[in-house]
Protein backbone atom coordinates (compact mmCIF):
# COMPACT_ATOMS: atom_id res chain seq x y z
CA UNK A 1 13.36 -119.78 -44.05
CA UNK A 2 15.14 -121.55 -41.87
CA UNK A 3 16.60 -124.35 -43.24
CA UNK A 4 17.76 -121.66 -45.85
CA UNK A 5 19.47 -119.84 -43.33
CA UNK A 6 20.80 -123.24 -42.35
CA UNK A 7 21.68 -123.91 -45.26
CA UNK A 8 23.38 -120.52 -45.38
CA UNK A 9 25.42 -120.02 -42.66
CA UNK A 10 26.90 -124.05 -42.28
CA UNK A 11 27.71 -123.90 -46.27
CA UNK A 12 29.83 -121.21 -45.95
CA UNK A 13 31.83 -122.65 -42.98
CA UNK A 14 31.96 -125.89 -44.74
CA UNK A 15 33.37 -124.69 -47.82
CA UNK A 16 36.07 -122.36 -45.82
CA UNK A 17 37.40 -125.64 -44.30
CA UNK A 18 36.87 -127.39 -47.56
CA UNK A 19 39.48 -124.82 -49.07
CA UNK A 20 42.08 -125.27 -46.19
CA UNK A 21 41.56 -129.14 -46.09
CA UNK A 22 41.80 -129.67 -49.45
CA UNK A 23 38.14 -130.40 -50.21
CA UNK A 24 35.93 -133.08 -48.70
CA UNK A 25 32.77 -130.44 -48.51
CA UNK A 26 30.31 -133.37 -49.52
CA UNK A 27 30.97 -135.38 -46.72
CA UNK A 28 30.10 -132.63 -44.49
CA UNK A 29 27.06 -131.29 -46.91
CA UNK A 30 25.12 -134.69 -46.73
CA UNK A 31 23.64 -134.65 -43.48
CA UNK A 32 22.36 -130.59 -43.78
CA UNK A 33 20.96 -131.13 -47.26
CA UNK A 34 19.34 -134.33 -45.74
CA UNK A 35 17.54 -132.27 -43.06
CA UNK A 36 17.22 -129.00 -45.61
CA UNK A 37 15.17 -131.29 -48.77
CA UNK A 38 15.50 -134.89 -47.94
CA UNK A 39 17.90 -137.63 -48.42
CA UNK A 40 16.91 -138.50 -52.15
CA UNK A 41 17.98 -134.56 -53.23
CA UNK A 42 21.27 -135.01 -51.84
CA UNK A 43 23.17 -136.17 -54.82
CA UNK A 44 21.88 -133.94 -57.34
CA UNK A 45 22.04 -130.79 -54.63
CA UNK A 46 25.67 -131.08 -53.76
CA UNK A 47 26.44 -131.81 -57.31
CA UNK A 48 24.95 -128.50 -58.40
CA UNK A 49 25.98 -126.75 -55.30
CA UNK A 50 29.99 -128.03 -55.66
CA UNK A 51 29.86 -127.43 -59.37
CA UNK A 52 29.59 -123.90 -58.56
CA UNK A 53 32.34 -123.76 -55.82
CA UNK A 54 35.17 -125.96 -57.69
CA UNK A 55 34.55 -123.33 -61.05
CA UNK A 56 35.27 -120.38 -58.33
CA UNK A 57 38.54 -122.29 -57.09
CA UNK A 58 39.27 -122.83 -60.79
CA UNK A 59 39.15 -118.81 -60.91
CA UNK A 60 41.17 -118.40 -57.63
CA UNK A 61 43.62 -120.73 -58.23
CA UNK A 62 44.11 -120.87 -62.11
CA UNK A 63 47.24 -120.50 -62.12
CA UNK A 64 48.31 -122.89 -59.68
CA UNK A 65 46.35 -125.98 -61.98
CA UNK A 66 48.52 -128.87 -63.30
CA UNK A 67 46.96 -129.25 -66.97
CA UNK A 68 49.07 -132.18 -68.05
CA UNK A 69 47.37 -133.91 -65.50
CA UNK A 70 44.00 -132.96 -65.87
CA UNK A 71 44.30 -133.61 -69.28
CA UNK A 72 45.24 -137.47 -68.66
CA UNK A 73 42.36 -137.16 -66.03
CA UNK A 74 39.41 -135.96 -68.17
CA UNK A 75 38.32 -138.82 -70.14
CA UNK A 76 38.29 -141.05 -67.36
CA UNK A 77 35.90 -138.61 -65.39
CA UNK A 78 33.49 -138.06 -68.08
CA UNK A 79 32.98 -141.43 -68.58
CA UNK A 80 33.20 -142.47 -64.94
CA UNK A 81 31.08 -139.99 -63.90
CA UNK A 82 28.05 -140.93 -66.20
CA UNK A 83 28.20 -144.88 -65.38
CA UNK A 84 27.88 -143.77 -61.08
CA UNK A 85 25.07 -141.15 -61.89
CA UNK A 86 22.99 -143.77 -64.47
CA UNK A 87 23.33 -146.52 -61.53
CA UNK A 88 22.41 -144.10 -59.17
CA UNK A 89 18.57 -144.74 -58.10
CA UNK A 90 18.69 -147.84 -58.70
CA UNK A 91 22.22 -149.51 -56.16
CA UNK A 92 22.44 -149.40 -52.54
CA UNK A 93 25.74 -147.16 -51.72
CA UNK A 94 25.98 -149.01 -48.06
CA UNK A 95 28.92 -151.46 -48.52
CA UNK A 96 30.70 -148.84 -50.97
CA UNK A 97 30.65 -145.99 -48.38
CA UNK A 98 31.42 -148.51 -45.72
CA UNK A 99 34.57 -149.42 -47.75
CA UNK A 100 35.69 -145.74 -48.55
CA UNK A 101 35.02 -145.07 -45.06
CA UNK A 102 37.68 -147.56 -44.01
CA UNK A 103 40.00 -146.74 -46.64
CA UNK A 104 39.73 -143.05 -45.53
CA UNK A 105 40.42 -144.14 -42.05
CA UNK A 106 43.18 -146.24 -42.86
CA UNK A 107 45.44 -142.96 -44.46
CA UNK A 108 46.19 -141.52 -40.37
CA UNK A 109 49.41 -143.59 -41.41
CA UNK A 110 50.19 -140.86 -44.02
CA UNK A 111 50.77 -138.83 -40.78
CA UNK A 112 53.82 -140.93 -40.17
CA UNK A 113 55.44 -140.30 -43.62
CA UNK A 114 58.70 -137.73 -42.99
CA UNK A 115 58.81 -133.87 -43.82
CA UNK A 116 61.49 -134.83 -46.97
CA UNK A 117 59.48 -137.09 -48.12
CA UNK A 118 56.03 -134.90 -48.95
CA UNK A 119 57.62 -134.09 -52.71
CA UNK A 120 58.27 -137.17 -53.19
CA UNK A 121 56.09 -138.50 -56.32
CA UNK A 122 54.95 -141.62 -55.88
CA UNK A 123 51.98 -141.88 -57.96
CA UNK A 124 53.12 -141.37 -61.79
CA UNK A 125 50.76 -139.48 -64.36
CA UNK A 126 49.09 -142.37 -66.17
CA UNK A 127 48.12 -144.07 -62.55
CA UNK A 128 45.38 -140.64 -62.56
CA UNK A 129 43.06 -142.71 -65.81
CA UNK A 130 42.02 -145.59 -63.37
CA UNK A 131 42.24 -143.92 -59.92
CA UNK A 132 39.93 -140.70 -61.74
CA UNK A 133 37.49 -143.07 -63.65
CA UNK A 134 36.90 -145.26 -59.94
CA UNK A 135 36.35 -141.72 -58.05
CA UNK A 136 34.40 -140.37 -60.69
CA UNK A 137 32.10 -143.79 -61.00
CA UNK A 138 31.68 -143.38 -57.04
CA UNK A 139 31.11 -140.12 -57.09
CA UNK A 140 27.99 -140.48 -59.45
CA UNK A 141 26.61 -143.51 -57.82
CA UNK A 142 26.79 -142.02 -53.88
CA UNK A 143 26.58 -138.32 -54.34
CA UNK A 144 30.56 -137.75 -53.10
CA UNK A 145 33.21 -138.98 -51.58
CA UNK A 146 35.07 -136.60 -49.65
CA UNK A 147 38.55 -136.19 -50.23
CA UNK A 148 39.03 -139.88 -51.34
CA UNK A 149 41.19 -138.80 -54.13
CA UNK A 150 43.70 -136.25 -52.04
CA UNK A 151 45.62 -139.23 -51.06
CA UNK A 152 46.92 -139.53 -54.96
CA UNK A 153 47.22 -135.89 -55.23
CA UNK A 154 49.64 -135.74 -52.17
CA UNK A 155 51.68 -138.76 -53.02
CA UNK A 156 52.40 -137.04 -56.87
CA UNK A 157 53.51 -134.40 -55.03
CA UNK A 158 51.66 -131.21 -55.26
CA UNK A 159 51.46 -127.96 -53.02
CA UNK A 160 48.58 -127.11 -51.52
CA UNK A 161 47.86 -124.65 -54.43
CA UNK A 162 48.54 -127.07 -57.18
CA UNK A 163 46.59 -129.50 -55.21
CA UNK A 164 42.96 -127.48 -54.76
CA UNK A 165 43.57 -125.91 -58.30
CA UNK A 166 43.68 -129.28 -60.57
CA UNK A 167 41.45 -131.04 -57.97
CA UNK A 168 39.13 -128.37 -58.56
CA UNK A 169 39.33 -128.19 -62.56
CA UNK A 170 38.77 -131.92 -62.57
CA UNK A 171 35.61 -131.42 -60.40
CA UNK A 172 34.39 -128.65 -62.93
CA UNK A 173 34.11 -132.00 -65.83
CA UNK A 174 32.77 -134.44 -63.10
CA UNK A 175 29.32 -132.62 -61.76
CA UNK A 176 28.73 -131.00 -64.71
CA UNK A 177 28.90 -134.45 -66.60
CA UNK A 178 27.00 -135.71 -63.07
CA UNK A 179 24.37 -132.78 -63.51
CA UNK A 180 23.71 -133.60 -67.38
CA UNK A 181 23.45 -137.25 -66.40
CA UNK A 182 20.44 -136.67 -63.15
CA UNK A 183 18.46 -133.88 -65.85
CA UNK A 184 18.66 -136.39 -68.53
CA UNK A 185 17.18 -138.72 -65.85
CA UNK A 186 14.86 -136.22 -64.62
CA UNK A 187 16.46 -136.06 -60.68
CA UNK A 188 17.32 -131.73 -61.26
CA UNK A 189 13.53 -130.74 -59.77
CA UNK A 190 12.48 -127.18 -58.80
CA UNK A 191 13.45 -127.76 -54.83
CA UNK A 192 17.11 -129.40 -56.19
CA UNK A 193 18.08 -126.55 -58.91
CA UNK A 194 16.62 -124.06 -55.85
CA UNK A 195 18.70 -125.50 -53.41
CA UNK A 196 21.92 -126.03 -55.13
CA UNK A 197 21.69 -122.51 -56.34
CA UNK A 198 21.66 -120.90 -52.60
CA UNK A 199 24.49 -123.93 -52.01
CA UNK A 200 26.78 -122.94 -54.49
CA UNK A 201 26.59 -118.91 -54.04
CA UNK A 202 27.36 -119.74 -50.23
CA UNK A 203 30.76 -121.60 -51.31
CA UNK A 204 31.58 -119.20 -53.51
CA UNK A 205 32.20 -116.58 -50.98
CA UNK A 206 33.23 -119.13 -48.24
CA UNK A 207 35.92 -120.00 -50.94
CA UNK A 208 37.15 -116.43 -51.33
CA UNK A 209 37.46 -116.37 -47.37
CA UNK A 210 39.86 -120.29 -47.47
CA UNK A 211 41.79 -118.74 -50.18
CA UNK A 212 42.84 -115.88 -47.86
CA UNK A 213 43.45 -118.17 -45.16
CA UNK A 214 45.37 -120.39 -47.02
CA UNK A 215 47.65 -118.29 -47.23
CA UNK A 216 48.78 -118.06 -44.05
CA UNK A 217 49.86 -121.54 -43.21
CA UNK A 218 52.39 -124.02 -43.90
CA UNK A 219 52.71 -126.61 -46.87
CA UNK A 220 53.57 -129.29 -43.92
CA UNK A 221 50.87 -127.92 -41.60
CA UNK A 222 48.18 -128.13 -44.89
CA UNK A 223 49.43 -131.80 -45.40
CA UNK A 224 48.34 -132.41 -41.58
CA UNK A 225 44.87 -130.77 -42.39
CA UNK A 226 44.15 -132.77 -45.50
CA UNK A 227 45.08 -136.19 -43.66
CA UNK A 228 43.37 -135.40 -40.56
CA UNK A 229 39.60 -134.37 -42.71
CA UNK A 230 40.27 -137.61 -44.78
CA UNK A 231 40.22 -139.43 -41.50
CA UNK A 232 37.46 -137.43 -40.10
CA UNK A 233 35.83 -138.27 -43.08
CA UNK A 234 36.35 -141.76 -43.18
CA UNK A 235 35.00 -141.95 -39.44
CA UNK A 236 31.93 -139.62 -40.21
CA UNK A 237 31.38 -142.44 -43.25
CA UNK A 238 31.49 -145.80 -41.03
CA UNK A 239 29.45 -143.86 -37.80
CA UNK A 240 26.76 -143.18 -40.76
CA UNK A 241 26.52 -147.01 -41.42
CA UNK A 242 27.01 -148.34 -38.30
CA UNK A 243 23.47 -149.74 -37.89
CA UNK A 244 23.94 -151.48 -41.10
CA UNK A 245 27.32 -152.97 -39.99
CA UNK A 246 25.71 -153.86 -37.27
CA UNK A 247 22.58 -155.70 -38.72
CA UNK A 248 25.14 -157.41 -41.06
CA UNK A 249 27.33 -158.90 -38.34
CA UNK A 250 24.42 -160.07 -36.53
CA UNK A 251 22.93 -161.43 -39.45
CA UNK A 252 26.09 -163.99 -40.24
């Protein structure tokens, strides 16, 4: 009962900071469904459990949803998607989280980009088919990766609405082609579709409660948010490793 009520009360505080940062919930989920069911549930848990919160943000911010690009970013996803969650018992994720981590880390110098500049796009369209299919793979191999792909969404030059919408309907396609992939290869067990279930009710209320929130701030002051959790992120990532980097740089 308690690590429900764990489970409970830091989901929905996770997922109203997911909504005002943009996303990178999974990041933050990993090391409470690790102590809630172990660290071998975590992949299929938060997939279920964030399947469940991006269709609510699809709901909340529907309108808001660029469709041209999600439609140039949903074969990509399928397919990526399936390839990460087939390879996913069977490839160590250390060196690939190590290298998102840094990459994460490495986007503070977005915070030096000027006000002006935000609308700027500097990603086009067609760049979403590679960037989505290498998120997507990652995604099903490690379980999540934060808000590696906000980067791309800010630099094509979205508003925070526009942003969490598409972001979110894209994230609909990949863990529900992620959740077909671990039943297919029998990961969804009791414990992980009981789990995810009490996840993803939690974020849809704490979703409800970002919405209204996000309201109430800037575009600029958003942009700050979403940079500064990436970072976070990346940080949390390489702290999370760092008795692996370790053992590697003594073993050279």
């Amino acid at each position: 009962m308690i690590k429900i009520s764990l489970l409970v009360v830091l989901g929905f505080l996770i997922f109203v900071l997911s909504t005002l940062s943009g996303g990178g919930a999974s990041l933050l989920l990993m090391p409470l469904i690790i102590f809630v069911a172990g660290a071998k549930s975590v992949a299929p848990i938060m997939t279920l459990g964030i399947a469940m919160s991006s269709s609510s943000r699809v709901f909340l911010f529907f309108k808001e949803i660029d469709w041209n690009l999600f439609k140039w970013l949903l074969p990509s996803t399928i397919v990526g998607s399936v390839l990460g969650a087939r390879l996913f018992a069977s490839l160590s994720s250390d060196w690939i989280q190590i290298i998102i981590g840094i990459f994460l880390v490495f986007t503070v110098f977005q915070f030096f980009q000027k006000p002006e500049d935000v609308k700027v796009k500097r990603i086009k369209t067609w760049h979403f088919v590679p960037i989505g299919f290498t998120i997507s793979f990652l995604s099903g191999l490690i379980g999540g990766v934060g808000p590696l792909m906000n980067s791309a969404y800010m630099n094509y030059g979205m508003t925070k609405e526009e942003l969490i919408g598409t972001r979110s309907a894209n994230a609909v396609v990949l863990h529900i082609s992620k959740l077909a992939s671990y039943a297919y290869f029998g990961y969804l067990t009791g414990d992980v579709l009981k789990y995810g279930l009490i996840l993803g009710f939690t974020a849809i209320i704490g979703n409800f409660y970002g919405k209204k929130l996000l309201g109430m701030i800037s575009e600029l002051f958003f942009r700050k948010i979403v940079i500064t959790t990436m970072v976070v992120s990346g940080v949390l990532m390489l702290y999370k490793h760092w008795d692996f980097i370790l053992e590697t740089i003594h073993g050279i």
